[in-house]
Protein backbone atom coordinates (compact mmCIF):
# COMPACT_ATOMS: atom_id res chain seq x y z
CA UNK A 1 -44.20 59.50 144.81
CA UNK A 2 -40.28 59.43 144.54
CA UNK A 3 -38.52 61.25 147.03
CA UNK A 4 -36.62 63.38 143.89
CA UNK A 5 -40.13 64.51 143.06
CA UNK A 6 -41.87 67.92 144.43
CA UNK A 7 -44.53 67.23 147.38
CA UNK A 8 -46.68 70.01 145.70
CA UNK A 9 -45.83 72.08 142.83
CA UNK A 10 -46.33 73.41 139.30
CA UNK A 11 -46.94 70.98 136.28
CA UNK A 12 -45.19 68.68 134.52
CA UNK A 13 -42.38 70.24 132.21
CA UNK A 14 -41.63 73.06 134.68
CA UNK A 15 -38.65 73.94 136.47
CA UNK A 16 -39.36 72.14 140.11
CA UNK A 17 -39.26 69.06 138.00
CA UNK A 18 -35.63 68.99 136.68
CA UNK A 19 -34.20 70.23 140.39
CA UNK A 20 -31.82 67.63 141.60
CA UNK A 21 -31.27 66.50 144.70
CA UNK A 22 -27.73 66.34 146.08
CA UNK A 23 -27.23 63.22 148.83
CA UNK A 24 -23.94 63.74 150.45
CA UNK A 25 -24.32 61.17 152.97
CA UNK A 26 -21.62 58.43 152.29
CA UNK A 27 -22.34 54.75 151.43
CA UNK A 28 -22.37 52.30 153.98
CA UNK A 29 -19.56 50.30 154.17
CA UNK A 30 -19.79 46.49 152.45
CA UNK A 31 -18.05 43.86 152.17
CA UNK A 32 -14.10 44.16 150.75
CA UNK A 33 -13.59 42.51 147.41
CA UNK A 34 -10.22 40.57 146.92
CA UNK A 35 -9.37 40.45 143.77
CA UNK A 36 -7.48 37.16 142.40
CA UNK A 37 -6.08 36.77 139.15
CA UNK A 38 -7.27 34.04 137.03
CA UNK A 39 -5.15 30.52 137.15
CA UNK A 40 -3.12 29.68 134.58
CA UNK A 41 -4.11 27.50 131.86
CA UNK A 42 -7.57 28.79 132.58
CA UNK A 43 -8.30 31.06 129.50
CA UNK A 44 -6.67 28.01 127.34
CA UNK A 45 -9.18 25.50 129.06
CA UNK A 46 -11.90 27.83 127.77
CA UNK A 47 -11.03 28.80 124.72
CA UNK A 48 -10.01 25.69 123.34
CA UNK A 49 -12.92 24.46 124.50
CA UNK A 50 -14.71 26.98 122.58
CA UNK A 51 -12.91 25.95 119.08
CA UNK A 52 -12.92 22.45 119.34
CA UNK A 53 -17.05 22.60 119.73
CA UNK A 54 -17.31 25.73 116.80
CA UNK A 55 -14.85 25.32 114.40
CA UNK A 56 -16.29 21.81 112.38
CA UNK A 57 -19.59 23.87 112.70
CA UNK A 58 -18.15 26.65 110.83
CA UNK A 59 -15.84 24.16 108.91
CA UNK A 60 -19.80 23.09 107.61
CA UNK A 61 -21.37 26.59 107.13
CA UNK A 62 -18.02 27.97 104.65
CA UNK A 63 -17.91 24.63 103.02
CA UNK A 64 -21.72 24.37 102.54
CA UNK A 65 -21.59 28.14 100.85
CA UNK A 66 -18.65 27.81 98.62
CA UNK A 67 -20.52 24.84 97.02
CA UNK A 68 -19.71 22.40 94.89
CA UNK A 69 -18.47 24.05 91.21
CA UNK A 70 -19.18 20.49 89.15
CA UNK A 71 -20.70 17.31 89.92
CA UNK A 72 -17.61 15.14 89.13
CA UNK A 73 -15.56 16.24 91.79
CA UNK A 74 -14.95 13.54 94.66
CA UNK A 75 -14.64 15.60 97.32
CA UNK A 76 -17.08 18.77 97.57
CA UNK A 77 -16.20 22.11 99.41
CA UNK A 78 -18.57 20.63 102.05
CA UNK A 79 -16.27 18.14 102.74
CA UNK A 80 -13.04 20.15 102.62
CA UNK A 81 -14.74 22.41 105.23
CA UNK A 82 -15.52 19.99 107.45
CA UNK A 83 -12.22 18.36 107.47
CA UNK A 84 -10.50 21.69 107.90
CA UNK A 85 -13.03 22.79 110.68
CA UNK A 86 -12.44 18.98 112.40
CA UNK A 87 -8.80 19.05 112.19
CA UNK A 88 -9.10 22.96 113.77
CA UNK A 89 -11.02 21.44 116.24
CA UNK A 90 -8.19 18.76 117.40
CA UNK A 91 -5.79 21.75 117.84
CA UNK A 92 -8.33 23.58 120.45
CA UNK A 93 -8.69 20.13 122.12
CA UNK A 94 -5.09 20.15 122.36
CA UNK A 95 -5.05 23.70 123.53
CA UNK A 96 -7.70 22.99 126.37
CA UNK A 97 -5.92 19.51 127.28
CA UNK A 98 -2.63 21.87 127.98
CA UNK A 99 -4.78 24.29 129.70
CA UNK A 100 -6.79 22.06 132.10
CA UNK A 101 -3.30 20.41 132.61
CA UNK A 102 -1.84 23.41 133.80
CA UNK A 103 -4.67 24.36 136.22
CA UNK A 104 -4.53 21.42 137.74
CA UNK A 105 -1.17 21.39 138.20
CA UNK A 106 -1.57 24.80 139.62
CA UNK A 107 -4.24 24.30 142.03
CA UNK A 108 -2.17 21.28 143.46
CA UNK A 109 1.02 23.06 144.16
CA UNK A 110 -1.58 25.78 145.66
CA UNK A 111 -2.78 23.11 147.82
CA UNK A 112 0.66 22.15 148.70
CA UNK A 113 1.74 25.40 150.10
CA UNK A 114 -1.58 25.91 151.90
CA UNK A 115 -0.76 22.49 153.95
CA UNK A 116 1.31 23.15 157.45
């Protein structure tokens, strides 16, 4: 039995049941929580990261939909899309090469200062 629950009372649906119980004993205390803000360069590690894996995929899945409108063409929409969705892909490998460079030129100078 919960301890929000009657000991003994009327049925289910009935008033006794939909009582609340009001607890105004305060939390115990925990642990503080410091708060830091995210490095720099570390949302451009990640999300580069992120469009240099996805965007030849999706380069593939537009390409592959548009289709091909004749057979004579050299290059089909497949193709095109994943040429567009590789060279996409360079520029968030670029992106996250910039970010990771900039965290770890931030967590040296933050190791710096730390030593006496």
């Amino acid at each position: 039995m919960k301890d929000t629950e009657p000991a003994h009372g009327p049925g289910p649906g009935s008033a006794a049941d939909t009582d609340l119980v009001y607890d105004d004993t305060p939390a115990p205390p925990g642990r503080r929580v410091r708060l830091e803000p995210t490095p720099p360069g570390f949302w451009r590690l990640l999300l580069g990261s992120v469009l240099a894996l996805l965007a030849p995929f999706f380069g593939i899945l537009i390409g592959s939909t548009l289709g091909a409108p004749d057979s004579d063409s050299r290059m089909d929409p497949l193709y095109w899309g994943f040429f567009i969705g590789g060279l996409i892909g360079v520029l968030g490998l670029v992106a996250a090469s910039l970010g990771g460079r900039a965290l770890i030129r931030h967590s040296r100078a933050r190791n710096r200062e730390d030593e006496p």
